[in-house]
Protein backbone atom coordinates (compact mmCIF):
# COMPACT_ATOMS: atom_id res chain seq x y z
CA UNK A 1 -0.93 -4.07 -9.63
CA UNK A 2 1.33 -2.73 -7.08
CA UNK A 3 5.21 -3.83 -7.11
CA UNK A 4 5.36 -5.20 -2.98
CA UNK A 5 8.99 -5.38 -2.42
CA UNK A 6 10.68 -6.92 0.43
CA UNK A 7 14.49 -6.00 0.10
CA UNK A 8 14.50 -2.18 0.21
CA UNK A 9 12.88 -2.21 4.16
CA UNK A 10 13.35 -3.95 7.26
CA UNK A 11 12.26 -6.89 8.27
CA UNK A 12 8.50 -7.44 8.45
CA UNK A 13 8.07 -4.43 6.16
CA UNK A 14 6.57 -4.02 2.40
CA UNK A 15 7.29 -1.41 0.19
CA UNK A 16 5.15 -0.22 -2.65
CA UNK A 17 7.72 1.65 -4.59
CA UNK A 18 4.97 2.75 -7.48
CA UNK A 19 1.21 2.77 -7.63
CA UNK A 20 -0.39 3.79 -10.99
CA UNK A 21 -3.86 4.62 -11.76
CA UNK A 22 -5.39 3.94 -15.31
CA UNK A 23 -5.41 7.06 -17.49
CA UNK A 24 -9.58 8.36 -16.36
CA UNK A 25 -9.47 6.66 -13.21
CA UNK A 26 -10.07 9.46 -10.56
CA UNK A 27 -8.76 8.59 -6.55
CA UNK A 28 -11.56 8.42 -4.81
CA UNK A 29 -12.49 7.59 -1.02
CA UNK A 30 -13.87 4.22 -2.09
CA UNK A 31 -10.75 3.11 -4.28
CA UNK A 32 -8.44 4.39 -1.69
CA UNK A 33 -10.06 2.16 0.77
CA UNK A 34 -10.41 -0.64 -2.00
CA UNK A 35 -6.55 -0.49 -2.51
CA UNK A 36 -5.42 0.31 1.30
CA UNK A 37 -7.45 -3.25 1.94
CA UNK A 38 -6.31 -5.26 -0.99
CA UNK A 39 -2.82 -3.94 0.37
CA UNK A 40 -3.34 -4.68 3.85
CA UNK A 41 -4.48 -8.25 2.91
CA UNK A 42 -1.54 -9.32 0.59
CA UNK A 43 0.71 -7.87 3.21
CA UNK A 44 -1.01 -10.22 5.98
CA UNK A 45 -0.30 -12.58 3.94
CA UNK A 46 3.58 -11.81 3.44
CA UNK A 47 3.43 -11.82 7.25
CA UNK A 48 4.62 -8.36 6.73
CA UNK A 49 3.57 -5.98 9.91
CA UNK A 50 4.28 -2.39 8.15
CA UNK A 51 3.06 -0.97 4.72
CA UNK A 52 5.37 1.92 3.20
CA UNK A 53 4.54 3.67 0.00
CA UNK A 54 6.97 5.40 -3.03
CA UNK A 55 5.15 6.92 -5.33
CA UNK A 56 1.32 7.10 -5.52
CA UNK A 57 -1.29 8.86 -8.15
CA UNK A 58 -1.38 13.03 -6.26
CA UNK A 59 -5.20 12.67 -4.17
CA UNK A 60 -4.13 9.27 -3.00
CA UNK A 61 -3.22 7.81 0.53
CA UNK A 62 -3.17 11.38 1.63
CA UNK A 63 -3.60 10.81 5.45
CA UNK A 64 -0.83 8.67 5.31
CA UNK A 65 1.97 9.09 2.15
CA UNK A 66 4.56 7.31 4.50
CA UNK A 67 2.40 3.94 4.76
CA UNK A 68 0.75 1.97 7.65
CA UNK A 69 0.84 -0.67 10.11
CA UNK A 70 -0.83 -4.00 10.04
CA UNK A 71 -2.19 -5.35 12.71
CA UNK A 72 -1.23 -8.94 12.73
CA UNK A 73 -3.90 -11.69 11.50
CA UNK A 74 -4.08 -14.28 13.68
C-alpha cells in the first residue's frame, strides 16, 4: 500500500513518497490505471486536489512521474 503523506507538500496536496510492486508483478496498463484510481479515490477522500509521486516501480506512471490533479468530488 502506498505511504500518502500530507506534511512534505502544500496544502491540498498528497505525496506518495514510495510505491513498490511485489517481486513478479509486471506494470502494466491495467494496474497502472488500477493504482492511478485507487489513488485518485483515497485522495478525494483526503480532500486532497493534487497527487505527487517519489519513487515508483521503472514502467510505471510514465506519462506523468511528477503526479496529477484531482478534480474535486462533489
Amino acid at each position: 500500500m502506498p505511504f500518502y503523506f500530507r506534511k512534505e507538500c502544500p496544502l491540498n496536496s498528497g505525496y506518495l513518497i514510495s510505491l513498490w510492486l511485489q517481486e513478479g508483478i509486471k506494470p502494466t496498463t491495467t494496474l497502472q490505471k488500477g493504482l492511478r484510481q485507487a489513488i485518485t479515490d483515497f485522495a478525494n477522500w483526503q480532500q486532497a486536489t493534487r497527487v505527487t509521486l517519489g519513487r515508483c516501480p521503472q514502467g510505471l506512471f510514465t506519462d506523468c512521474r511528477a503526479g496529477w490533479e484531482i478534480d474535486p468530488v462533489a
